[in-house]
N, C-alpha and C. Protein backbone atom coordinates (compact mmCIF):
# COMPACT_ATOMS: atom_id res chain seq x y z
N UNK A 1 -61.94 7.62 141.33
CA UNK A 1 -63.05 7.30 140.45
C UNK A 1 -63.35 8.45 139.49
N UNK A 2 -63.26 9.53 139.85
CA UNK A 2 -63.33 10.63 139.29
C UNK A 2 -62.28 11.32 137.92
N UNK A 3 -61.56 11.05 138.45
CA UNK A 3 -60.35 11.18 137.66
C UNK A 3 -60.70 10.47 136.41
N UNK A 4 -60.67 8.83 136.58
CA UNK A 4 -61.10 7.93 135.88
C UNK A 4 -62.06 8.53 134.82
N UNK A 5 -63.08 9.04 135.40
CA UNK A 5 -64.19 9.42 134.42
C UNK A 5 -64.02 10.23 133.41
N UNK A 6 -63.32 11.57 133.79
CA UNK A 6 -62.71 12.48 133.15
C UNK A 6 -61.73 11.80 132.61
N UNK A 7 -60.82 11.05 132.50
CA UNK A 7 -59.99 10.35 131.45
C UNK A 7 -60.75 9.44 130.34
N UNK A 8 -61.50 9.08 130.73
CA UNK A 8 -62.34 8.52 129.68
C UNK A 8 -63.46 9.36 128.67
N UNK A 9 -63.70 10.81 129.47
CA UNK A 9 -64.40 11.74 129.11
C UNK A 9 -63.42 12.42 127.90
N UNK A 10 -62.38 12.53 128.30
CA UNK A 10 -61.09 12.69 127.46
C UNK A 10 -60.88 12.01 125.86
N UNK A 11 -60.59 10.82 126.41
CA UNK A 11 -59.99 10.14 125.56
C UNK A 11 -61.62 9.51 124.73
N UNK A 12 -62.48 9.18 125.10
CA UNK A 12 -63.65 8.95 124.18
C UNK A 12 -63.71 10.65 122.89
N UNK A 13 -63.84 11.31 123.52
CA UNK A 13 -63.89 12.42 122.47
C UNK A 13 -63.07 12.77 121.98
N UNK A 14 -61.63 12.18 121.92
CA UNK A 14 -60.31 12.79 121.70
C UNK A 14 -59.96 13.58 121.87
N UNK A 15 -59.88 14.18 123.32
CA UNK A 15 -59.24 15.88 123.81
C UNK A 15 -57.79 15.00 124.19
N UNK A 16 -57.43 16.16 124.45
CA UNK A 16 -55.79 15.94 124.94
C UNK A 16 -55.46 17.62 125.75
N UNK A 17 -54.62 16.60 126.65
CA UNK A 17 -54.01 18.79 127.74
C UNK A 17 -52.85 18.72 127.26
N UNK A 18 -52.56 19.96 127.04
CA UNK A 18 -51.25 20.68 127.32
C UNK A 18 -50.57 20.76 128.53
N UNK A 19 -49.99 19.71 129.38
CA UNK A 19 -49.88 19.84 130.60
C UNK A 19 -48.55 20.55 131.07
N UNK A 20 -48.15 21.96 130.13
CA UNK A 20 -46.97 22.17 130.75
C UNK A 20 -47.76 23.99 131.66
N UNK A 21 -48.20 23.16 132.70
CA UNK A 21 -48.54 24.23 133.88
C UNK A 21 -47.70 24.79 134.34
N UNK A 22 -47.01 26.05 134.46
CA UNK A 22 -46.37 26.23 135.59
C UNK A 22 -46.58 26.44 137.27
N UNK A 23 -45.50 26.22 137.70
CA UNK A 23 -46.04 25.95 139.23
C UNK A 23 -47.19 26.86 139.57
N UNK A 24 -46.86 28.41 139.30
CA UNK A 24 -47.51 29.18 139.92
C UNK A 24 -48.76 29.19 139.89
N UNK A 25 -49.34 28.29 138.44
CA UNK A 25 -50.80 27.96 138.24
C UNK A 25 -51.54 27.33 139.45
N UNK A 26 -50.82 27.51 140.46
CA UNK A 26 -51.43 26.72 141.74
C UNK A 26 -51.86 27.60 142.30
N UNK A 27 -51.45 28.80 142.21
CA UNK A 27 -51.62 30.30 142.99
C UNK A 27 -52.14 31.37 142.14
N UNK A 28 -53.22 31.20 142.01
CA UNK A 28 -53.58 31.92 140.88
C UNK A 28 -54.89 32.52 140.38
N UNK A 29 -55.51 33.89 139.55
CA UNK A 29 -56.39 33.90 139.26
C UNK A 29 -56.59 33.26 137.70
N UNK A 30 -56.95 32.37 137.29
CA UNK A 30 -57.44 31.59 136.36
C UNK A 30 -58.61 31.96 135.31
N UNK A 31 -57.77 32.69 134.15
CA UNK A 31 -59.22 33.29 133.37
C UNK A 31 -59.90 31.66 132.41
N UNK A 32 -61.16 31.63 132.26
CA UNK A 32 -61.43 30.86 131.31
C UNK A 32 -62.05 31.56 130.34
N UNK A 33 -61.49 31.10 129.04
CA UNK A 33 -62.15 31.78 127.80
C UNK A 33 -61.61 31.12 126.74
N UNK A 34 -61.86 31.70 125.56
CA UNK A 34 -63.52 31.80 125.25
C UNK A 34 -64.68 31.26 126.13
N UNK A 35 -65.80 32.12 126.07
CA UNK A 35 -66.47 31.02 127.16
C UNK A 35 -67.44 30.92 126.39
N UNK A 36 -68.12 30.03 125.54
CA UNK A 36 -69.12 30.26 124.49
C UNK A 36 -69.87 29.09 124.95
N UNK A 37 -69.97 28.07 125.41
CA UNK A 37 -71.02 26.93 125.55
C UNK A 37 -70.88 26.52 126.76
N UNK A 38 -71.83 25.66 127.41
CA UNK A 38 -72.04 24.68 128.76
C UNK A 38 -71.02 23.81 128.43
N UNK A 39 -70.69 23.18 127.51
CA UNK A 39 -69.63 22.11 127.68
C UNK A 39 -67.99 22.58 128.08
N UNK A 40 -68.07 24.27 128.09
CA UNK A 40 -66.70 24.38 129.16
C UNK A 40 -66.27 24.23 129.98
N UNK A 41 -67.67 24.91 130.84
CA UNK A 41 -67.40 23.86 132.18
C UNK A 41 -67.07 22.18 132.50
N UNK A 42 -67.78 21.32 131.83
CA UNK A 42 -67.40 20.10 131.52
C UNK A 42 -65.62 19.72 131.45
N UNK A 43 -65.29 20.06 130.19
CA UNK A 43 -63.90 20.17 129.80
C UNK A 43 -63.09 20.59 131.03
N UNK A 44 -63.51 21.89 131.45
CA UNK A 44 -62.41 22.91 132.02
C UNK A 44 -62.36 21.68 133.40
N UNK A 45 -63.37 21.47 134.18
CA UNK A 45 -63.26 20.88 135.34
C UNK A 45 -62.58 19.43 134.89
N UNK A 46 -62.76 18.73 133.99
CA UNK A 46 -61.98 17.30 133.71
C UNK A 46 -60.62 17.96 133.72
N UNK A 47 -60.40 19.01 132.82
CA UNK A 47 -59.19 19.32 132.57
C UNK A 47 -58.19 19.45 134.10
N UNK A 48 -59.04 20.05 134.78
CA UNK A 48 -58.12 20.48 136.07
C UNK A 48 -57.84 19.50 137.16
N UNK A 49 -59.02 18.72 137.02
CA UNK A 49 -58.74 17.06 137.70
C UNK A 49 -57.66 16.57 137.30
N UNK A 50 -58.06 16.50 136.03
CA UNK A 50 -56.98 15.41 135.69
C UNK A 50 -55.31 15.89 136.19
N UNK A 51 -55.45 17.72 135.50
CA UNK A 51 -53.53 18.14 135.96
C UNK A 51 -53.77 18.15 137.58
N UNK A 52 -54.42 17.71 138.09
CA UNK A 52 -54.56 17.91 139.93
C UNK A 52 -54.37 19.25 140.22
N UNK A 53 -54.84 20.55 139.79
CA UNK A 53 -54.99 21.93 140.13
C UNK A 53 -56.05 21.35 141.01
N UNK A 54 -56.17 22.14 141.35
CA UNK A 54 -57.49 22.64 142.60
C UNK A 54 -58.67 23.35 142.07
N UNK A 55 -59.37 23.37 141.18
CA UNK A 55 -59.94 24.50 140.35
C UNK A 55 -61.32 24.87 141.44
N UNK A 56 -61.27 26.19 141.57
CA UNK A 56 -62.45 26.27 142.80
C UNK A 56 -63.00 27.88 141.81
N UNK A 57 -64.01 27.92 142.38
CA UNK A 57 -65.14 29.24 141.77
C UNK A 57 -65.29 29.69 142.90
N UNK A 58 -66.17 31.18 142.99
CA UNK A 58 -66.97 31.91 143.89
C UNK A 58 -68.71 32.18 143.85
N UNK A 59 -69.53 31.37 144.34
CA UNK A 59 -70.83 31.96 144.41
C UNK A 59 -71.10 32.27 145.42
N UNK A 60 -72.56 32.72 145.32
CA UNK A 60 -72.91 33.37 146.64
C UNK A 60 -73.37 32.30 147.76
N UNK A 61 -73.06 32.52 148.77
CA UNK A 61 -72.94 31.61 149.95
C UNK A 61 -74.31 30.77 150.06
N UNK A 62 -75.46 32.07 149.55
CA UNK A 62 -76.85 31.16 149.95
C UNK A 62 -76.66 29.57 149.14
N UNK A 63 -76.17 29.33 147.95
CA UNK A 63 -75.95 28.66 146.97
C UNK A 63 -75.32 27.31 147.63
N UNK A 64 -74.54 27.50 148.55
CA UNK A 64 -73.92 26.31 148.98
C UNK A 64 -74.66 25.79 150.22
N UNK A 65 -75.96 25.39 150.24
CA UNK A 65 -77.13 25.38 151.39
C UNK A 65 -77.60 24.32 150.23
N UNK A 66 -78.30 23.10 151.27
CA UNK A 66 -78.64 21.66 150.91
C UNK A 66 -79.80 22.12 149.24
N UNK A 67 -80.10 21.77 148.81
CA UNK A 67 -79.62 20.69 148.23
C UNK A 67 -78.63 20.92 147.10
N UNK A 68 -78.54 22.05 146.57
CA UNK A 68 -77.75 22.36 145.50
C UNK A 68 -76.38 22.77 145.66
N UNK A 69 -75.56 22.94 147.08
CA UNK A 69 -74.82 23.15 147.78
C UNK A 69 -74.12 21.47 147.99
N UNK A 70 -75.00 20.31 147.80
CA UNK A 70 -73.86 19.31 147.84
C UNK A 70 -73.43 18.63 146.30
N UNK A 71 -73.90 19.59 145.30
CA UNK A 71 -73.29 19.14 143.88
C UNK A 71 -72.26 20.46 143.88
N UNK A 72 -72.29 21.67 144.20
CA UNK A 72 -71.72 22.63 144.23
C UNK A 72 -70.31 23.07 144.61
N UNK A 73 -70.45 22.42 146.26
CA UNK A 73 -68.89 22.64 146.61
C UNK A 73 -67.70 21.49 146.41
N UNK A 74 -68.73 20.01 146.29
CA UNK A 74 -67.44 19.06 145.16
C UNK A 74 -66.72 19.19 144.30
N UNK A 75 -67.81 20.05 143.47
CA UNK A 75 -66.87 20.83 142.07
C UNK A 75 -65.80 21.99 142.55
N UNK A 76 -65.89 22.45 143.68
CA UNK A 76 -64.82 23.80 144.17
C UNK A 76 -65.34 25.13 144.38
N UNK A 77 -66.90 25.13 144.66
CA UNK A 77 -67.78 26.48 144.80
C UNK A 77 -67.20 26.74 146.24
N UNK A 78 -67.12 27.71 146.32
CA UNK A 78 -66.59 28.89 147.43
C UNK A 78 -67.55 29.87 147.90
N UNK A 79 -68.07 29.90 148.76
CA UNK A 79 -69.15 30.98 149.02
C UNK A 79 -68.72 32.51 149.56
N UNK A 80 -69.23 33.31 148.72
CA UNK A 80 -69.28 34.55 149.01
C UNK A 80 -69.97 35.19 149.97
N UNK A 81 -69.96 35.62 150.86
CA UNK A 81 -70.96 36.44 151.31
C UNK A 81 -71.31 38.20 151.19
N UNK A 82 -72.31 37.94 150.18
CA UNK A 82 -72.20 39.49 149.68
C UNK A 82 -73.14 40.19 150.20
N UNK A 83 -73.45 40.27 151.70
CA UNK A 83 -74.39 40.74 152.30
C UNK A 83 -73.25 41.71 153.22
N UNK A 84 -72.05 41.23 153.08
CA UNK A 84 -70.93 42.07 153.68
C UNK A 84 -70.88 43.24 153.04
N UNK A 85 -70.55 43.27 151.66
CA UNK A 85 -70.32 44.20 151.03
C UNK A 85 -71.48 44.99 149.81
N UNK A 86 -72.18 44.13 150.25
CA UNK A 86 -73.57 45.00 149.09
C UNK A 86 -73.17 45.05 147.59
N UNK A 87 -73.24 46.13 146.93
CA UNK A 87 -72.74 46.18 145.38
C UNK A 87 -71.83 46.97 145.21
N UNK A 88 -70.86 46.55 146.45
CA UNK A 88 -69.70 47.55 146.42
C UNK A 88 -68.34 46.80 145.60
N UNK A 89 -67.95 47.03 144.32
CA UNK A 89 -67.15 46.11 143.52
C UNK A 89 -66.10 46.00 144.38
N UNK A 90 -65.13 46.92 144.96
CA UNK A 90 -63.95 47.00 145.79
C UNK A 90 -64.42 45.79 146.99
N UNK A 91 -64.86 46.09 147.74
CA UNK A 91 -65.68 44.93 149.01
C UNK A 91 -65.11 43.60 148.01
N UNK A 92 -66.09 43.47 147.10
CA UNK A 92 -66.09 42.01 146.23
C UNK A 92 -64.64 41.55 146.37
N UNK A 93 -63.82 42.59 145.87
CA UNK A 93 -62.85 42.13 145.33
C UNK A 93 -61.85 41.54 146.52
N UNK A 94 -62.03 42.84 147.51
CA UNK A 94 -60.90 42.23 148.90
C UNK A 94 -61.12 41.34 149.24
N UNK A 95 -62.69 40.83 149.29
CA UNK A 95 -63.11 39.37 149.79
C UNK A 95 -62.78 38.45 149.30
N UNK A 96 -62.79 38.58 148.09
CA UNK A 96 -62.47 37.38 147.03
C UNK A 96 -60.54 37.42 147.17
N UNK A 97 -60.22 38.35 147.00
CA UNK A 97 -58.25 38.38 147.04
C UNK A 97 -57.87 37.61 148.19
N UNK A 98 -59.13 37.68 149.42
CA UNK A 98 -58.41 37.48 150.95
C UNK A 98 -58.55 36.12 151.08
N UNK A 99 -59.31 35.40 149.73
CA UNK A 99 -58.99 33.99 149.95
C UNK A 99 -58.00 33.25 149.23
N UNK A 100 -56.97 34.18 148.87
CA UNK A 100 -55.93 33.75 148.65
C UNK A 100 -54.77 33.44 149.71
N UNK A 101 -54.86 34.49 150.52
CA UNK A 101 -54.16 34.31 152.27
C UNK A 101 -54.64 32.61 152.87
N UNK A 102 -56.05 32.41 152.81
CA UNK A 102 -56.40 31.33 153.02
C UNK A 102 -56.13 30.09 152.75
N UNK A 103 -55.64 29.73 151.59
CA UNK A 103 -55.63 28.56 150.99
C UNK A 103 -54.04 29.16 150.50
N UNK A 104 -53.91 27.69 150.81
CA UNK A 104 -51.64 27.75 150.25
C UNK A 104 -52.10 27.36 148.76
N UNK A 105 -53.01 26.31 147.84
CA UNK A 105 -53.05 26.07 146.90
C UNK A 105 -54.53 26.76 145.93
N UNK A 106 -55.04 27.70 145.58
CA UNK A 106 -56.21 28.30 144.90
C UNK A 106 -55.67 28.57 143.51
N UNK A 107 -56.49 28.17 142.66
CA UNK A 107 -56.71 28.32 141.34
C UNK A 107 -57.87 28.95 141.00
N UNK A 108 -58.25 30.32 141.36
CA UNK A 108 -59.41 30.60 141.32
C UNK A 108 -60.07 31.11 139.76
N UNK A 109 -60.99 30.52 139.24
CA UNK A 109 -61.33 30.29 137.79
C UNK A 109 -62.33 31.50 137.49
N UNK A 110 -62.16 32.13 136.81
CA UNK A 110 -63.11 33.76 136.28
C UNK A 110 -63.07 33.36 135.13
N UNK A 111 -64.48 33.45 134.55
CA UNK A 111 -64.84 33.94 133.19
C UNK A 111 -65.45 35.28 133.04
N UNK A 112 -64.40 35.79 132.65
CA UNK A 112 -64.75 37.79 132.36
C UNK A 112 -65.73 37.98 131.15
N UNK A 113 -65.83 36.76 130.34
CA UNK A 113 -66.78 37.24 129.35
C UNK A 113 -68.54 37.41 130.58
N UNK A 114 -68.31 36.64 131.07
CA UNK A 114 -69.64 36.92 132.05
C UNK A 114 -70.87 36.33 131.30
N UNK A 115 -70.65 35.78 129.94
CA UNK A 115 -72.29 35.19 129.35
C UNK A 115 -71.72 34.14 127.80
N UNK A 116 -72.31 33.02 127.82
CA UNK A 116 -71.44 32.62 126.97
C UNK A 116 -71.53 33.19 125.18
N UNK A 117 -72.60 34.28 125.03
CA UNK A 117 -72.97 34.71 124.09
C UNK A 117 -71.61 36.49 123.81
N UNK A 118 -71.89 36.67 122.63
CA UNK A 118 -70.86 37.39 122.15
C UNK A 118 -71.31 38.97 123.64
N UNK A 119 -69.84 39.43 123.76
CA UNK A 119 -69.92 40.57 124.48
C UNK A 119 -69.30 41.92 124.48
N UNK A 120 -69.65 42.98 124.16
CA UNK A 120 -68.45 43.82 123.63
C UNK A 120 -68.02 44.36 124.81
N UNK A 121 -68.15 43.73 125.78
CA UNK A 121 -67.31 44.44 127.19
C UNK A 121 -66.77 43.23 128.34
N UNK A 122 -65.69 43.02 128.22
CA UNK A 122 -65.07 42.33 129.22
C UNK A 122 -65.03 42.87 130.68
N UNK A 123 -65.63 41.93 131.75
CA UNK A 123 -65.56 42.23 133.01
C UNK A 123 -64.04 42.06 133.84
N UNK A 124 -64.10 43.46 134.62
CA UNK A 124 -62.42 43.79 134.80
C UNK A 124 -62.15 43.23 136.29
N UNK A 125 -63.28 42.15 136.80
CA UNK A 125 -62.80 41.92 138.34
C UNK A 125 -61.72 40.96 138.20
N UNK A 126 -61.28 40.04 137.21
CA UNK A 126 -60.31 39.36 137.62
C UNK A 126 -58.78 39.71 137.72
N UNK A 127 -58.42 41.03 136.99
CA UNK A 127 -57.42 41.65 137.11
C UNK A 127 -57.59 42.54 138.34
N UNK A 128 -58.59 42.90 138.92
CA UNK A 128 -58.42 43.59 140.08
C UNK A 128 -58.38 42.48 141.62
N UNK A 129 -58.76 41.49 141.27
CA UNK A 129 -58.47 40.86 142.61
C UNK A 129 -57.03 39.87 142.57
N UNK A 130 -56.72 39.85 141.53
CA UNK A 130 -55.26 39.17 141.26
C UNK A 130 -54.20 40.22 141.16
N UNK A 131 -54.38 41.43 141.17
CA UNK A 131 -53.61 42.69 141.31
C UNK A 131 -54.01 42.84 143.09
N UNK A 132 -55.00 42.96 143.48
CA UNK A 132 -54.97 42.81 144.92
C UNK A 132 -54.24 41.57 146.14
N UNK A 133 -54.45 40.26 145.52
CA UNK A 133 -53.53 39.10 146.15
C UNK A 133 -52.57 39.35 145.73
N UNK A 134 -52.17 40.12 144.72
CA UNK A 134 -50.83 39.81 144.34
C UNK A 134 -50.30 38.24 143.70
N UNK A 135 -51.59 37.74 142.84
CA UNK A 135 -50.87 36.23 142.40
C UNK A 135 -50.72 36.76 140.90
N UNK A 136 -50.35 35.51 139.97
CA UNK A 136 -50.78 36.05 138.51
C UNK A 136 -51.84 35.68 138.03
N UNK A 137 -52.24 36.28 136.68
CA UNK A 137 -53.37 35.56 135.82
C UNK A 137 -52.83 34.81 135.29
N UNK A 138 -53.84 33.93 135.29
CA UNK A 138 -53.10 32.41 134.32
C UNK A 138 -54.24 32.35 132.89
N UNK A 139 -53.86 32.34 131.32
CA UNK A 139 -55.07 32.38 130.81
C UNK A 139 -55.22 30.42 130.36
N UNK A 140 -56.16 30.18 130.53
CA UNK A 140 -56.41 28.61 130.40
C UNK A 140 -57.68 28.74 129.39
N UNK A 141 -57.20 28.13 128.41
CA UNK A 141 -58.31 27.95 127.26
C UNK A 141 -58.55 26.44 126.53
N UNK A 142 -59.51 26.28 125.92
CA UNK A 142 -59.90 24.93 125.27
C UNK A 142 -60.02 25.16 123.80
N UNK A 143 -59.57 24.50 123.57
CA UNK A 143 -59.23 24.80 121.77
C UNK A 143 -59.89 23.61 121.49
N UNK A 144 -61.10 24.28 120.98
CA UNK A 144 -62.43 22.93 120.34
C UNK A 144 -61.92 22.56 118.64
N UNK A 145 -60.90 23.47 118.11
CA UNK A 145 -60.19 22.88 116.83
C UNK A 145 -59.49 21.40 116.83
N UNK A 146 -58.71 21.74 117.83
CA UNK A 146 -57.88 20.68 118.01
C UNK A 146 -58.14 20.01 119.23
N UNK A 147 -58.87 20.15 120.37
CA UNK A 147 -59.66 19.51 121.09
C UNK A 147 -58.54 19.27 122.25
N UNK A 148 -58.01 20.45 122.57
CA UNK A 148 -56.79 21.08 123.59
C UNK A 148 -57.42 21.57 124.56
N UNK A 149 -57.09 21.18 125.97
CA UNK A 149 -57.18 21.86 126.99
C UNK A 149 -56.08 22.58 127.68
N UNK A 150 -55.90 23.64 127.95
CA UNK A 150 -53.92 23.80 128.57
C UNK A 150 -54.11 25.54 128.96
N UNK A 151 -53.11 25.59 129.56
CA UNK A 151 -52.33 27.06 129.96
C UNK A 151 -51.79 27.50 128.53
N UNK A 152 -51.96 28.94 128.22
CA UNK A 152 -51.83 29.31 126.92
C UNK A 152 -50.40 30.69 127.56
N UNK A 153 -50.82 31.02 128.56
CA UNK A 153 -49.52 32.22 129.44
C UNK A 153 -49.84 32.20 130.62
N UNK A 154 -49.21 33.21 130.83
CA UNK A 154 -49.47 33.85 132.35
C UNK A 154 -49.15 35.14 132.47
N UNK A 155 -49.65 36.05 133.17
CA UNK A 155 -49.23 37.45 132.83
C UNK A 155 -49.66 37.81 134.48
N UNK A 156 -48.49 38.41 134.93
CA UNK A 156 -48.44 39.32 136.47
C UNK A 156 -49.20 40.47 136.17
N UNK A 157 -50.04 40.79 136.32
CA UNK A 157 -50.69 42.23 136.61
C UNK A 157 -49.69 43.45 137.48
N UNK A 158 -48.57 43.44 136.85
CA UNK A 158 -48.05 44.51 137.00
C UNK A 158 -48.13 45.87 135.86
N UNK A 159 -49.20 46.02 134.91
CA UNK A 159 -49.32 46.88 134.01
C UNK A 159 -50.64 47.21 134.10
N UNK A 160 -50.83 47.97 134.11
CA UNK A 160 -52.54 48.79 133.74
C UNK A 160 -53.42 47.54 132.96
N UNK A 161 -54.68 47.90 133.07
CA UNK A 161 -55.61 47.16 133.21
C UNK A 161 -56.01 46.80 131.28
N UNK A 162 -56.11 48.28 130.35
CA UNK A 162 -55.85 48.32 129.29
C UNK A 162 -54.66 47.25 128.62
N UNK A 163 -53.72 47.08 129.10
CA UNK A 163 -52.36 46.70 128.37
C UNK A 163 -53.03 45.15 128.79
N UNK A 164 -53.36 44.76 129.63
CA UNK A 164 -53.27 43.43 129.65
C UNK A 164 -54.42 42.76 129.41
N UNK A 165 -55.82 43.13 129.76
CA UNK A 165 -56.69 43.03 127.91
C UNK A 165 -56.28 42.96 127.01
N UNK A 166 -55.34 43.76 126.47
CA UNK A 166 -54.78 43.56 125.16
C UNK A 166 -54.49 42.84 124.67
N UNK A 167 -53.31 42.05 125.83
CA UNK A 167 -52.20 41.26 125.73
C UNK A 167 -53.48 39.48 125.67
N UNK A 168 -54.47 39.71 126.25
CA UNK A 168 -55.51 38.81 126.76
C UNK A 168 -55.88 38.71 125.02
N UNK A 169 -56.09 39.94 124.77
CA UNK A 169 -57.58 39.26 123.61
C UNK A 169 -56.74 39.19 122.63
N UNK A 170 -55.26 39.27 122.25
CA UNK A 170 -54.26 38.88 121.63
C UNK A 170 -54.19 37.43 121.13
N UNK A 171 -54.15 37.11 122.50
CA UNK A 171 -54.21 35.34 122.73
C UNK A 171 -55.30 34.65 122.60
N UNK A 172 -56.17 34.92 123.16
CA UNK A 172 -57.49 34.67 122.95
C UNK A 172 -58.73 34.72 121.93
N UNK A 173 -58.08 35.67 121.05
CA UNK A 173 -58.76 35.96 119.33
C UNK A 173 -58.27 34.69 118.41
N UNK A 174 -56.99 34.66 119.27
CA UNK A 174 -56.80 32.94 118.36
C UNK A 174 -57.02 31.40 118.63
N UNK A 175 -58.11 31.08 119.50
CA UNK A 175 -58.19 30.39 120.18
C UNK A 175 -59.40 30.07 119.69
N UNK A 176 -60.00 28.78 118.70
CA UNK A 176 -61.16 27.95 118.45
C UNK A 176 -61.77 27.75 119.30
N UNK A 177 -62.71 28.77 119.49
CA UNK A 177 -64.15 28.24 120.52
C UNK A 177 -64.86 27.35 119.56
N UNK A 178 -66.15 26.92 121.00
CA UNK A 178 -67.09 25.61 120.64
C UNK A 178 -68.15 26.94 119.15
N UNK A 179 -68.01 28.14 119.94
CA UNK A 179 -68.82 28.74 118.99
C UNK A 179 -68.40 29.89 118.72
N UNK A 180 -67.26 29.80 117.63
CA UNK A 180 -66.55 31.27 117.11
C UNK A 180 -66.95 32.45 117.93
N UNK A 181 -68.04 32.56 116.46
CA UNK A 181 -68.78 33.89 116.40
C UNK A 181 -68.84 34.46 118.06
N UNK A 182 -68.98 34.07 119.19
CA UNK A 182 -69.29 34.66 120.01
C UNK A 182 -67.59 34.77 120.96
N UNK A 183 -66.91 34.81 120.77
CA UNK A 183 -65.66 34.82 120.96
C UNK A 183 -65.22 36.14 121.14
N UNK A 184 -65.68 36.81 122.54
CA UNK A 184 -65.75 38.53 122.86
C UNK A 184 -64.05 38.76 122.66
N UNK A 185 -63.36 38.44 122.36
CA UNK A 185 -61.99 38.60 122.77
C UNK A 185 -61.24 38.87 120.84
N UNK A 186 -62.43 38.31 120.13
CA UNK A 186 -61.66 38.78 118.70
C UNK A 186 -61.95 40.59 118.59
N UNK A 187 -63.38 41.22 118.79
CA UNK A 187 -62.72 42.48 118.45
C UNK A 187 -62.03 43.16 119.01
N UNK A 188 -61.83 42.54 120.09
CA UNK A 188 -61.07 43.94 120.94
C UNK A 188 -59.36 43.40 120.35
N UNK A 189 -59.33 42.20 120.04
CA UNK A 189 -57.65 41.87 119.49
C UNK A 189 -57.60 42.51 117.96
N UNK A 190 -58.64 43.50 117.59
CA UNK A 190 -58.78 43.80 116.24
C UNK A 190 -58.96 45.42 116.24
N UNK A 191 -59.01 45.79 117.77
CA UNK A 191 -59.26 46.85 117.84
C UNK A 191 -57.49 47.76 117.62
């Protein structure tokens, strides 16, 4: 039924995917970006239904507790418990990497811009916990030009953290968000 909906969510607005995923997109940390409006989430989750990824997030555990906890973990919320590790970023990260051991299939979805408004600093946890599992980044973007959902690369975090930002806001400076202007990934591809 679901599926259904999102195909019609699709095809009423005229989006279309790029469905050439590679496998490994099954195993994976999953950046989304540009992240400029609420309707990404929309898109991004039809999008991943429909290619049958698994698309799952991380909040904090209290979050998945009645009542907002049974719209939450349908969509793929994952609970954290950050009472383990306090505001210790490393903690975050092993926790979050070690649920890659867990699950044979995770697509775990990060938006590093962290706000959908313009940002001049990209958040660096998704290269550190996909350098810790050892999966790749996958970058998955929505191109509101042409009304594209799809895998744009993939890049192994085998290079410093610098180089593959780079290589990120490269790709990502060219990529039609819902709202340009806030598109944290053009200056640093200009830098």
């Amino acid at each position: 039924m679901l599926v259904w909906i999102f195909k019609m969510l699709f095809k009423l607005n005229g989006w279309k995917l790029n469905n050439k995923f590679p496998e490994a997109s099954k195993h994976c940390v999953m950046v989304g970006a540009p992240h400029t409006s609420n309707w990404d989430l929309v898109y991004t989750v039809a999008s991943l239904n429909l290619l049958k990824i698994p698309l799952r997030f991380t909040i904090k555990k209290e979050w998945l507790k009645p009542p907002f906890g049974w719209f939450v973990k349908p969509l793929g919320a994952i609970g954290i418990d950050r009472s383990k590790v306090g505001n210790q970023k490393d903690g975050k990260v092993q926790q979050i990497a070690a649920l890659f051991a867990e699950h044979q299939e995770l697509a775990l979805v990060i938006t590093p811009e962290g706000t959908r408004s313009s940002s001049p600093k990209i958040k660096s946890g998704f290269y550190h916990i996909a350098k810790a599992a050892q999966v790749p980044i996958v970058l998955a973007y929505l191109d509101y030009k042409n009304k594209e959902a799809g895998i744009g690369k993939l890049i192994y975090p085998n290079q410093d953290y610098e180089t593959t930002l780079k290589e990120m806001a490269k790709f990502y400076a060219t990529i039609p968000a819902k709202f340009p202007e806030n598109n944290s990934f053009i200056p640093l591809a200009n830098d």
